[in-house]
Protein backbone atom coordinates (compact mmCIF):
# COMPACT_ATOMS: atom_id res chain seq x y z
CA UNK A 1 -24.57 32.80 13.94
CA UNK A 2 -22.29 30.38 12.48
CA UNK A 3 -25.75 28.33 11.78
CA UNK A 4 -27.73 30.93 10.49
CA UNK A 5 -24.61 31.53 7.86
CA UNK A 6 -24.75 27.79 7.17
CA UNK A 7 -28.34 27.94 6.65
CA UNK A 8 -28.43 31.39 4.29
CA UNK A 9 -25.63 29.59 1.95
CA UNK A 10 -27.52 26.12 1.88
CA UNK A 11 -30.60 28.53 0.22
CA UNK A 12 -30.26 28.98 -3.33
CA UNK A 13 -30.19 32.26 -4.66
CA UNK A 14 -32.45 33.68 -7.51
CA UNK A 15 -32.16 36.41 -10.34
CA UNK A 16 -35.67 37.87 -10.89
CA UNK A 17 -35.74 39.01 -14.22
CA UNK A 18 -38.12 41.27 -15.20
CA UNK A 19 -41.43 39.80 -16.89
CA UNK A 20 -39.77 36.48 -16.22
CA UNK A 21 -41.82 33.33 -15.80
CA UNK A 22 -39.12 31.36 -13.87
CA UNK A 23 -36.20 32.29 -11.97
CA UNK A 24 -33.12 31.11 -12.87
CA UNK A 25 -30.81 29.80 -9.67
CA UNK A 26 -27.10 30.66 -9.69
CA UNK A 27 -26.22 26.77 -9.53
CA UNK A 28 -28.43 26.46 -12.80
CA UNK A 29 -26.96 29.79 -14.36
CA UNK A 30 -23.49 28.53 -13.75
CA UNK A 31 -23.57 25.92 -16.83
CA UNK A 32 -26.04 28.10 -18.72
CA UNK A 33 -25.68 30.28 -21.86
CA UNK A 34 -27.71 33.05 -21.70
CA UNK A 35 -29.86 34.88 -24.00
CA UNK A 36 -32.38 37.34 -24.26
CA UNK A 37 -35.94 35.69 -25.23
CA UNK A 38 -36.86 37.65 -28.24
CA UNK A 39 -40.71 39.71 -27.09
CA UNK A 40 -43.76 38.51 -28.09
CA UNK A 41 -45.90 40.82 -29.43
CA UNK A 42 -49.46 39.94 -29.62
CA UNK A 43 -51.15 40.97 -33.56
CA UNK A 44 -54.29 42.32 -34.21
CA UNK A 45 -56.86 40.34 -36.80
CA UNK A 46 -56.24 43.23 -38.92
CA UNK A 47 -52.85 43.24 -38.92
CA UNK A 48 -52.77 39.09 -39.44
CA UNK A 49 -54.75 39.62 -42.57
CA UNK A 50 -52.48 42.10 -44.04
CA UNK A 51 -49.56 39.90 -43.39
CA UNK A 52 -51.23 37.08 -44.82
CA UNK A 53 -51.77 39.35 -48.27
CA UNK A 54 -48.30 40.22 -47.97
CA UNK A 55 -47.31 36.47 -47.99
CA UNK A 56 -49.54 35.84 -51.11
CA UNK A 57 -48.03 38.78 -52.89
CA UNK A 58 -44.60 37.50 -51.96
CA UNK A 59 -45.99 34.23 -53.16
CA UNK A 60 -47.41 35.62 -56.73
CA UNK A 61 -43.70 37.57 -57.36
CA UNK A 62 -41.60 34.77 -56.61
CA UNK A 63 -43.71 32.63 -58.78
CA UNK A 64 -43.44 35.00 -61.88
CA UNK A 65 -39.81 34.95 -61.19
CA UNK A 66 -39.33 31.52 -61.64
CA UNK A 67 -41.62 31.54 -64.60
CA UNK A 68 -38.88 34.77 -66.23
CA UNK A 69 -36.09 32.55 -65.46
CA UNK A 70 -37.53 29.19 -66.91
CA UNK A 71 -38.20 30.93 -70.38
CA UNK A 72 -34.52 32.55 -69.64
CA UNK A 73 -33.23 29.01 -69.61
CA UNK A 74 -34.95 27.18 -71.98
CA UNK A 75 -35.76 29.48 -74.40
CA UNK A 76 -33.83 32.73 -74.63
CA UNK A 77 -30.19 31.67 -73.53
CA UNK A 78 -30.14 28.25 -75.88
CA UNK A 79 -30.97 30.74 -78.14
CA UNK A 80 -29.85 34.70 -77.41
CA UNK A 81 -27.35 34.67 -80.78
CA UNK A 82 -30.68 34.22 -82.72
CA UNK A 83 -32.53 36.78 -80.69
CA UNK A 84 -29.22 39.22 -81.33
CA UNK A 85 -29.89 38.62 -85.40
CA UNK A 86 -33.18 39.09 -85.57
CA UNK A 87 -32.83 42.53 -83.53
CA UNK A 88 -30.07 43.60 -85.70
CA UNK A 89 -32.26 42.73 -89.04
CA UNK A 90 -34.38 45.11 -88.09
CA UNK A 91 -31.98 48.29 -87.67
CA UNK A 92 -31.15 46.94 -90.88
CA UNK A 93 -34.27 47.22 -92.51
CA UNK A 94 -34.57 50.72 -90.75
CA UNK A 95 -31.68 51.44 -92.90
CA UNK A 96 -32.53 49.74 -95.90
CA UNK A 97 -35.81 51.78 -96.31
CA UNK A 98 -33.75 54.87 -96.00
CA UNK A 99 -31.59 53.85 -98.49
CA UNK A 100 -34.29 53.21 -101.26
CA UNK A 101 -36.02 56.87 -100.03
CA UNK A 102 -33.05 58.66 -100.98
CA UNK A 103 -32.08 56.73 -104.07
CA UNK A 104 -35.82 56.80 -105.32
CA UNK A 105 -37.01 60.01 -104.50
CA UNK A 106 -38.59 61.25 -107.45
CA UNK A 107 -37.51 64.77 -107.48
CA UNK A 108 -34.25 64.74 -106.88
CA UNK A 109 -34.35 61.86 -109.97
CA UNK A 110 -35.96 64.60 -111.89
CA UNK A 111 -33.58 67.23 -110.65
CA UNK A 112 -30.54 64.99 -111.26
CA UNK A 113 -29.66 65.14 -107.75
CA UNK A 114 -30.17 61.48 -107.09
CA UNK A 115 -27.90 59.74 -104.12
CA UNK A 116 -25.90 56.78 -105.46
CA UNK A 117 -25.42 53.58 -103.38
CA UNK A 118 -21.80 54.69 -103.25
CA UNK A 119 -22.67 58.26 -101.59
CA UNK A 120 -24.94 56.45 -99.10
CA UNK A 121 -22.26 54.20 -98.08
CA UNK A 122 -19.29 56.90 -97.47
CA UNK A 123 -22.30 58.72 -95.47
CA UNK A 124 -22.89 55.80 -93.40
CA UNK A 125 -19.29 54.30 -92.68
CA UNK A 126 -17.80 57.27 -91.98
CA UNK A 127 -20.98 57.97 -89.14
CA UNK A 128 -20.36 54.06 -88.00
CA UNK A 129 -16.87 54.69 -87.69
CA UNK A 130 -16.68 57.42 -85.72
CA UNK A 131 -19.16 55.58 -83.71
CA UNK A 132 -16.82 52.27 -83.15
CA UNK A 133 -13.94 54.70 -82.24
CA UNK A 134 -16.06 56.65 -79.57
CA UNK A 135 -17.32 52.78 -78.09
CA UNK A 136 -13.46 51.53 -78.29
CA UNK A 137 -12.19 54.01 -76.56
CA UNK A 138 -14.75 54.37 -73.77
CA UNK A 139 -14.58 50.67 -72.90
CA UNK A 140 -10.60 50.42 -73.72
CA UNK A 141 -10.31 48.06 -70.73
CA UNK A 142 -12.19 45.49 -71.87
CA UNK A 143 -11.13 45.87 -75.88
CA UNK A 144 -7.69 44.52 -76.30
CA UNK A 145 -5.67 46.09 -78.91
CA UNK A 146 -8.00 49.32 -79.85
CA UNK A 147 -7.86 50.13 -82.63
CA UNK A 148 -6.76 47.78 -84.92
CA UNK A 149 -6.88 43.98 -82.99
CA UNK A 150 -4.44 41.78 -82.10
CA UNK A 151 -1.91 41.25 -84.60
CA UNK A 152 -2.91 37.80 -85.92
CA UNK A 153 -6.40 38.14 -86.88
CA UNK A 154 -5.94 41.51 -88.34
CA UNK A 155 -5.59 39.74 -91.83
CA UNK A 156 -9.10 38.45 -91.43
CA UNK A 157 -10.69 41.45 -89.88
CA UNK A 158 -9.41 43.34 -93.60
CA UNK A 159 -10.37 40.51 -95.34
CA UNK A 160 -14.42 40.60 -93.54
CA UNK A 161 -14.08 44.13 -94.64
CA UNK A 162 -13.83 43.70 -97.73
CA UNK A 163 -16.50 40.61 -98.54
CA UNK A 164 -18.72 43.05 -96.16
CA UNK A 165 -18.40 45.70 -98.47
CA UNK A 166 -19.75 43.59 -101.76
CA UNK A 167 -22.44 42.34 -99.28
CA UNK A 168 -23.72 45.74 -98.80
CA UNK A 169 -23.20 47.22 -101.91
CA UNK A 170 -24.92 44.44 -103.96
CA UNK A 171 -28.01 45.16 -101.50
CA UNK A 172 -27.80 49.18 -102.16
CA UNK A 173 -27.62 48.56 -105.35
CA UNK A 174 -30.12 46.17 -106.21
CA UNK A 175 -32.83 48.76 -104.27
CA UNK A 176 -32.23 51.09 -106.88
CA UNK A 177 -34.58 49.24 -109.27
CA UNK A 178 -36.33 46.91 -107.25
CA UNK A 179 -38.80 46.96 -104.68
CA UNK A 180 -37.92 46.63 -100.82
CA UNK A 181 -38.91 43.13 -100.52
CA UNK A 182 -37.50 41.60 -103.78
CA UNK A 183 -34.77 42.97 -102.95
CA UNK A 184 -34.32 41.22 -99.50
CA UNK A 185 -35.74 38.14 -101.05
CA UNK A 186 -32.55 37.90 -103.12
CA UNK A 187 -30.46 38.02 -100.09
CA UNK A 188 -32.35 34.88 -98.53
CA UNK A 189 -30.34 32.95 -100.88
CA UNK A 190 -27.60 33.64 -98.50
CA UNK A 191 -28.96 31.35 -95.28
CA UNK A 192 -27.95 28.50 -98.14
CA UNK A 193 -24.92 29.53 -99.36
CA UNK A 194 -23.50 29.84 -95.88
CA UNK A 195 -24.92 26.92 -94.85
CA UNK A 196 -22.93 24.80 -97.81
CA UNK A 197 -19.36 27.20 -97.28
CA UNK A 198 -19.65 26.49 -93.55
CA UNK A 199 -20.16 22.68 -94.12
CA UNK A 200 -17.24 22.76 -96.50
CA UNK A 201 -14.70 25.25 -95.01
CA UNK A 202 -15.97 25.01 -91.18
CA UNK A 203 -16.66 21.45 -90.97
CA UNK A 204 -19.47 22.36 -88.65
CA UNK A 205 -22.43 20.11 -88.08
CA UNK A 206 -25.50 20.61 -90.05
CA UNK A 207 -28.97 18.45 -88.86
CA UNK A 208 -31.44 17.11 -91.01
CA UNK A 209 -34.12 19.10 -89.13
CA UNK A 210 -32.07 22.47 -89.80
CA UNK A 211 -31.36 21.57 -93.71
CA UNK A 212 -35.46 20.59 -93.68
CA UNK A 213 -36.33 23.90 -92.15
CA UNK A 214 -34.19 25.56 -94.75
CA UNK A 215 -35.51 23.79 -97.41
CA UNK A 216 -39.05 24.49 -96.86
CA UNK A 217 -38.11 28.55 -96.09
CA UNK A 218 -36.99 28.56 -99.74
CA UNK A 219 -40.41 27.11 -100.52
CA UNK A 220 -41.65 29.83 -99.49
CA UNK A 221 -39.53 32.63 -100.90
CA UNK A 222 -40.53 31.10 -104.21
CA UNK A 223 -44.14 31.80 -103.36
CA UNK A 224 -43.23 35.09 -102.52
CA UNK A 225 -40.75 35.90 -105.53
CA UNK A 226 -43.59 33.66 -107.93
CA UNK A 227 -41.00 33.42 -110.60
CA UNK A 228 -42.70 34.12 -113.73
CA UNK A 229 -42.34 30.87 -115.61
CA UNK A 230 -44.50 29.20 -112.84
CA UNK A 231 -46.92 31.94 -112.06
CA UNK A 232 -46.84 33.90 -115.23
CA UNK A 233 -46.19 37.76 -115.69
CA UNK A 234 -48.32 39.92 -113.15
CA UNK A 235 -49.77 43.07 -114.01
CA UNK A 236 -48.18 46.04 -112.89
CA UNK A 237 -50.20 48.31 -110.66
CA UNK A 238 -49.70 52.00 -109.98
CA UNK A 239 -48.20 51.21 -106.56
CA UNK A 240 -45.22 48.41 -108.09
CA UNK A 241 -44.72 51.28 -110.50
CA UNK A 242 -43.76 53.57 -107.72
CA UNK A 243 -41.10 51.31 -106.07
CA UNK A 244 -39.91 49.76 -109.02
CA UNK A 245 -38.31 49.37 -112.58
CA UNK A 246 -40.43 48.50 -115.09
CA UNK A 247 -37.05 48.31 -117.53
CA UNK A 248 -35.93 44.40 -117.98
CA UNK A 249 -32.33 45.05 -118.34
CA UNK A 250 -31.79 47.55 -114.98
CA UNK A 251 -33.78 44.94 -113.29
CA UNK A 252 -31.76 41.89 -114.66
CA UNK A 253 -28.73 44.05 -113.54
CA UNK A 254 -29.77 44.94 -110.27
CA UNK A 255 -30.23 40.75 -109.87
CA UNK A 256 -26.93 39.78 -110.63
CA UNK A 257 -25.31 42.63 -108.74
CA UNK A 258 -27.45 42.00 -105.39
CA UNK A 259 -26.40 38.01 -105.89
CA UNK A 260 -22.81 38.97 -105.96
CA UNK A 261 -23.67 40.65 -102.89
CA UNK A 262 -25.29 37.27 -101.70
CA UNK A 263 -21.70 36.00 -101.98
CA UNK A 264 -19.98 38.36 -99.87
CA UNK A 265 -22.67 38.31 -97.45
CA UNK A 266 -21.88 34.59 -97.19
CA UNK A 267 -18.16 34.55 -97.18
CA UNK A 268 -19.10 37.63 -93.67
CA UNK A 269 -20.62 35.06 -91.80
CA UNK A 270 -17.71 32.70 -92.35
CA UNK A 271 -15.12 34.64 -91.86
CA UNK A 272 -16.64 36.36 -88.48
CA UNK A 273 -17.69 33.08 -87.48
CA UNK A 274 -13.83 31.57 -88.05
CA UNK A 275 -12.55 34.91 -86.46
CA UNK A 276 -14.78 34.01 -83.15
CA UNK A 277 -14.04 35.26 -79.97
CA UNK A 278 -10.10 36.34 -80.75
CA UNK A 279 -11.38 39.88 -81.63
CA UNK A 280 -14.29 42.16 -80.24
CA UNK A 281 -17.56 42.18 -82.16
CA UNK A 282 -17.04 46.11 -82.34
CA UNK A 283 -13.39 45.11 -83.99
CA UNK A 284 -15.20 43.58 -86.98
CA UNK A 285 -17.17 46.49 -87.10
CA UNK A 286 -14.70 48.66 -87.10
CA UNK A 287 -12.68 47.33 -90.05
CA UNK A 288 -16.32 46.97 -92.41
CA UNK A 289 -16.96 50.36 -91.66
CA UNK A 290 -13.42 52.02 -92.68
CA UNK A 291 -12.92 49.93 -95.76
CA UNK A 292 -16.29 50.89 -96.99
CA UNK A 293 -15.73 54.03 -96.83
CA UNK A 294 -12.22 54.10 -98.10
CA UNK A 295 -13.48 51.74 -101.11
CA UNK A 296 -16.96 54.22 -101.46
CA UNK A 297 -14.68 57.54 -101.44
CA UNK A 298 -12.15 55.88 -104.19
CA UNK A 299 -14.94 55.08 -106.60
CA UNK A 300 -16.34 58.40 -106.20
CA UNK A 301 -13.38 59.99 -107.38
CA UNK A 302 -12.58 57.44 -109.77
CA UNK A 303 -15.42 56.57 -111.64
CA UNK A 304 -16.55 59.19 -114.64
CA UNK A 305 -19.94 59.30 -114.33
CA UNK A 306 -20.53 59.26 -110.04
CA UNK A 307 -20.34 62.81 -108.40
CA UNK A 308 -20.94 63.44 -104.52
CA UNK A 309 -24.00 64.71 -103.99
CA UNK A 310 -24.41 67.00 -100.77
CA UNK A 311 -27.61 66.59 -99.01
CA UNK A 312 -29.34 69.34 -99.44
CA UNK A 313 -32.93 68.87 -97.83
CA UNK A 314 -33.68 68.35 -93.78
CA UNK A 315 -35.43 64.99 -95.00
CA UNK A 316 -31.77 63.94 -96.29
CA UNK A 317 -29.85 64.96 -93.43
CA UNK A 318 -32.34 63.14 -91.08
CA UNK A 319 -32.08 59.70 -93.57
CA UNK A 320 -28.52 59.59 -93.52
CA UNK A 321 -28.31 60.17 -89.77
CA UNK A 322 -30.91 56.79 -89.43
CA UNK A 323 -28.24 55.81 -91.71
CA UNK A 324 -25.26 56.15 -89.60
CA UNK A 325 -26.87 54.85 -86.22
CA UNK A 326 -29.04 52.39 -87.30
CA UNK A 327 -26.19 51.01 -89.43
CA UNK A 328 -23.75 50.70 -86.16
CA UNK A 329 -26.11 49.05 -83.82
CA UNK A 330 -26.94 46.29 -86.94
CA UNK A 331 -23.58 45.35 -87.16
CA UNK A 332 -22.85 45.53 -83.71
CA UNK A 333 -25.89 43.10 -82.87
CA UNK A 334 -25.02 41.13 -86.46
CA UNK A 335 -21.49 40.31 -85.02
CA UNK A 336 -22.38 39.33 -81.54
CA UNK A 337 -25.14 37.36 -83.28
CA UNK A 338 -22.97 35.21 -85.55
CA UNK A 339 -20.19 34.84 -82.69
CA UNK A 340 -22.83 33.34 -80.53
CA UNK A 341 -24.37 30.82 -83.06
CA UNK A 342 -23.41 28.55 -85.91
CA UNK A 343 -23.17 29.91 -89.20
CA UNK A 344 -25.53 27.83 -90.90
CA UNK A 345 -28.78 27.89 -88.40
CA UNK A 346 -28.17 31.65 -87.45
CA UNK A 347 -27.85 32.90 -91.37
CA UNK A 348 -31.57 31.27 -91.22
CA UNK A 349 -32.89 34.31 -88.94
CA UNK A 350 -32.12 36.26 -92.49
CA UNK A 351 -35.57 35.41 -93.34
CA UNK A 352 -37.20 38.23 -90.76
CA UNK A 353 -36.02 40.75 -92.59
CA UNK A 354 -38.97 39.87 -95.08
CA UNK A 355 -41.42 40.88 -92.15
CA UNK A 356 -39.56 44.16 -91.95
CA UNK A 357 -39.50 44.78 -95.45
CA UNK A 358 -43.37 43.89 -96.21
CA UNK A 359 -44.03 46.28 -93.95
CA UNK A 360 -42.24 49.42 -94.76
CA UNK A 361 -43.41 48.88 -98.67
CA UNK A 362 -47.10 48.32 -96.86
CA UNK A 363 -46.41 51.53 -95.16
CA UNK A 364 -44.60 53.91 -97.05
CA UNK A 365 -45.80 52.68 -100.64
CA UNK A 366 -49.13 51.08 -100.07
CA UNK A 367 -47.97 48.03 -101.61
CA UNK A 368 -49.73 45.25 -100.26
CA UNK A 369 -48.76 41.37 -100.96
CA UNK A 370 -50.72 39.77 -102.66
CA UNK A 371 -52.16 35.98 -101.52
CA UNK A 372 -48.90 34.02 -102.19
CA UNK A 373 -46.53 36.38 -100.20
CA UNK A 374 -48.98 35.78 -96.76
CA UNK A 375 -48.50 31.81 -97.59
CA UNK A 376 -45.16 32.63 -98.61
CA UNK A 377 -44.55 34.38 -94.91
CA UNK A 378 -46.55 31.67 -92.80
CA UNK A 379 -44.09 29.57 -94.88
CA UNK A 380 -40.99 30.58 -93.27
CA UNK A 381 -42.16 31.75 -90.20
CA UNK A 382 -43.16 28.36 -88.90
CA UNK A 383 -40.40 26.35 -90.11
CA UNK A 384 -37.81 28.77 -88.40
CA UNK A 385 -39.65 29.03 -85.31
CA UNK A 386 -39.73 25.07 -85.99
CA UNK A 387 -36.07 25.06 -86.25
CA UNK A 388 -35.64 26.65 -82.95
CA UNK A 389 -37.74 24.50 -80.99
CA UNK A 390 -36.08 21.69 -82.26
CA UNK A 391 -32.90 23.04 -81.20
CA UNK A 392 -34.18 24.06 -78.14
CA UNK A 393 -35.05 20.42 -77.10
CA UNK A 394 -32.21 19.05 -78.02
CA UNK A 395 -30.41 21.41 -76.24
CA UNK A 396 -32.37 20.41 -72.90
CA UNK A 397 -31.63 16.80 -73.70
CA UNK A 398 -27.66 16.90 -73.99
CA UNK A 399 -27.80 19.10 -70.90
CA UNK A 400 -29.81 15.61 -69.38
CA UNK A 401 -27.80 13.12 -70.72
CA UNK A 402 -24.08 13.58 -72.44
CA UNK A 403 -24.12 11.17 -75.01
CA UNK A 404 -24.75 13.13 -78.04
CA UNK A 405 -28.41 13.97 -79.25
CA UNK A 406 -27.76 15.17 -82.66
CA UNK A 407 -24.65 13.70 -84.06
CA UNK A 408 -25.87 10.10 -84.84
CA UNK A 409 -26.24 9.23 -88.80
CA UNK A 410 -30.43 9.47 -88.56
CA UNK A 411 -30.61 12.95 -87.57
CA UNK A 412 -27.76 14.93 -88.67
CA UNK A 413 -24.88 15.16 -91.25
CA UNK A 414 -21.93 14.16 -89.36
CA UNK A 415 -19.75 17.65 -89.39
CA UNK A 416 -17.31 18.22 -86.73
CA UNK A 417 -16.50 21.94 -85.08
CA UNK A 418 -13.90 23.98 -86.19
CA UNK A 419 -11.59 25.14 -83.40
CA UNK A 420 -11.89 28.63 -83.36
CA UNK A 421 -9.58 29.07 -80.04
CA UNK A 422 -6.37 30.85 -79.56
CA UNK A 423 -3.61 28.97 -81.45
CA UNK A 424 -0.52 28.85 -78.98
């Protein structure tokens, strides 16, 4: 027996496994991790065909994905403070058309019930207001200092109320006796100004390619404005009668007064743009709104001939309330705008607002541009979209290589940034 036991412990035991190909001995288990073999499942041709779609479908998503994020990357994040102005110009053309309805409707003119810029302005800061105060409140966490900012730029934030206030009021009040788009075509003078004040006061750096691009923009405003020493005095058609004054004087007035409000557009994008990232964008808004509206209720009350008119009509109530909203979400997208990009190359996205406004007067007045305002508007179209390619490859390149692209005497005027960071 003692053999037999010898014997039966000399054999090597075995673990069948179930649909096991080879047994595994207990010797060769004894060094041995184990693991389950994952099952094998044989696929139908059907089935391999639909996975193989799958894969391709897979395939086509992941492809356009890549193709979102390259345009993310080399085209919309190089430049998202330009894509923030040119959405904003358009809330503000929104509002700018409902501004010249309600100060050019012709019976309420003939009913002396006409809205002044002044009474549009109380309307609308008070609704923007109200609106900041809701968004500061809400989002308190991330707002430091609601309502008023921290202490040390709250000098500027009154100060980029007031300049905002001539800004706007020079544009109101230029609308009054000209037409939509001559009246934004006098603000394009403000893409230069700001460009020379934030050379000057900034000490940022300006290209050649950007101060080109700028240059040939104003090229074509003048097409579009055709200044009547150079293309003589056009004929005015039922339509231009419509939208605007055929008086000399109000119109010469309305000029000066919407350049004055070129100025304090200007000395905004400075100011915000010196401001930076010390206070919210909704802060700036915020302090615009209330001082317009404590300046626009004072000169109500103050000045002889200006009474508050109550609207009185559905059509005004639903104007002023475009007003209100359309006025918040401009500056809101105008401030993030300029905080994201330099003052001189984003005051150049300005010139879209001439798109806007040739189409409202196309639309509401049937005043169509004549030959010179399309060249005019191919003008400036393609040098600003020229101005952001240009940036956009240069941008690309300094991400390549460090040394710097654009600061070298050939291809820019040697500016250096202003440090807009926290003083300690």
């Amino acid at each position: 027996m003692e053999k037999d036991k010898k014997m039966n412990q000399s054999v090597p035991k075995t673990i069948e496994r179930e649909n096991a190909a080879h047994p595994l001995t207990l010797r060769e288990m004894s060094g041995t991790n184990l693991q389950q073999a994952p099952a094998v499942r044989l696929t139908s041709p059907k089935e391999t065909n639909n996975n193989e779609d799958a894969e391709d479908e897979d395939f086509t998503i992941d492809d356009d994905e890549t193709t979102l994020q390259r345009i993310s990357k080399d085209y919309l994040k190089p430049n998202i403070g330009l894509v923030l102005l040119t959405v904003s110009y358009f809330f503000n053309s929104a509002m700018v058309v409902s501004t010249k309805v309600l100060e050019n409707d012709p019976e309420d003119i003939a009913n002396d019930r006409q809205i002044k810029p002044l009474q549009i302005l109380l309307v609308r800061m008070v609704i923007t207001y109200i609106g900041t105060l809701i968004y500061m409140y809400i989002n308190k966490s991330t707002i430091p200092n609601v309502p008023f900012g921290k202490p040390e730029v709250r000098k500027w934030l009154i100060l980029r109320g007031c300049t905002g206030f001539f800004g706007v009021f020079g544009m109101y009040y230029s609308l009054m006796y000209l037409t939509i788009s001559d009246a934004v075509l006098i603000t394009f003078l403000s893409p230069s100004l700001t460009i020379f004040l934030s050379w000057v006061i900034l000490r940022e750096r300006f290209t050649k390619v950007e101060a080109l691009g700028s240059l040939i923009s104003l090229m074509g405003v003048v097409l579009i404005v055709r200044p009547s020493f150079l293309f003589g005095t056009p004929e005015m058609t039922d339509s231009s009668r419509i939208v605007e004054s055929s008086d000399p004087k109000s119109r010469l007035v309305a000029t000066l007064v919407g350049l004055w409000g070129v100025l304090g557009m200007s000395c905004v994008y400075i100011i915000i743009r010196y401001i930076g990232k010390r206070a919210h964008a909704i802060m700036s808004v915020s302090y615009f709104s209330l001082i317009t509206a404590i300046v626009s209720f004072i000169g109500i009350n103050t000045i002889p001939s200006m009474k508050f008119q109550i609207p009185h009509s559905r059509k005004q109530w639903i104007l002023f309330g475009n007003l209100g909203v359309s006025g918040f979400i401009f500056q809101l997208l105008l401030t993030l705008g300029i905080q994201r990009e330099r003052a001189g190359r984003g005051s150049l996205m300005a010139y879209t607002q001439l798109l806007y406004a040739v189409f409202w007067d196309v639309t509401l007045y049937k005043h169509w541009p004549n030959v010179w305002s399309w060249v005019g508007m191919i003008v400036i179209i393609s040098a600003t979209l020229w101005v952001i390619r240009i940036r956009a490859a240069n941008s690309e390149a300094m991400n390549k290589d460090p040394a710097p692209v654009i600061d070298d005497e050939e291809n820019s005027i040697p500016l250096t940034d202003f440090d807009v960071s926290d003083p300690k």
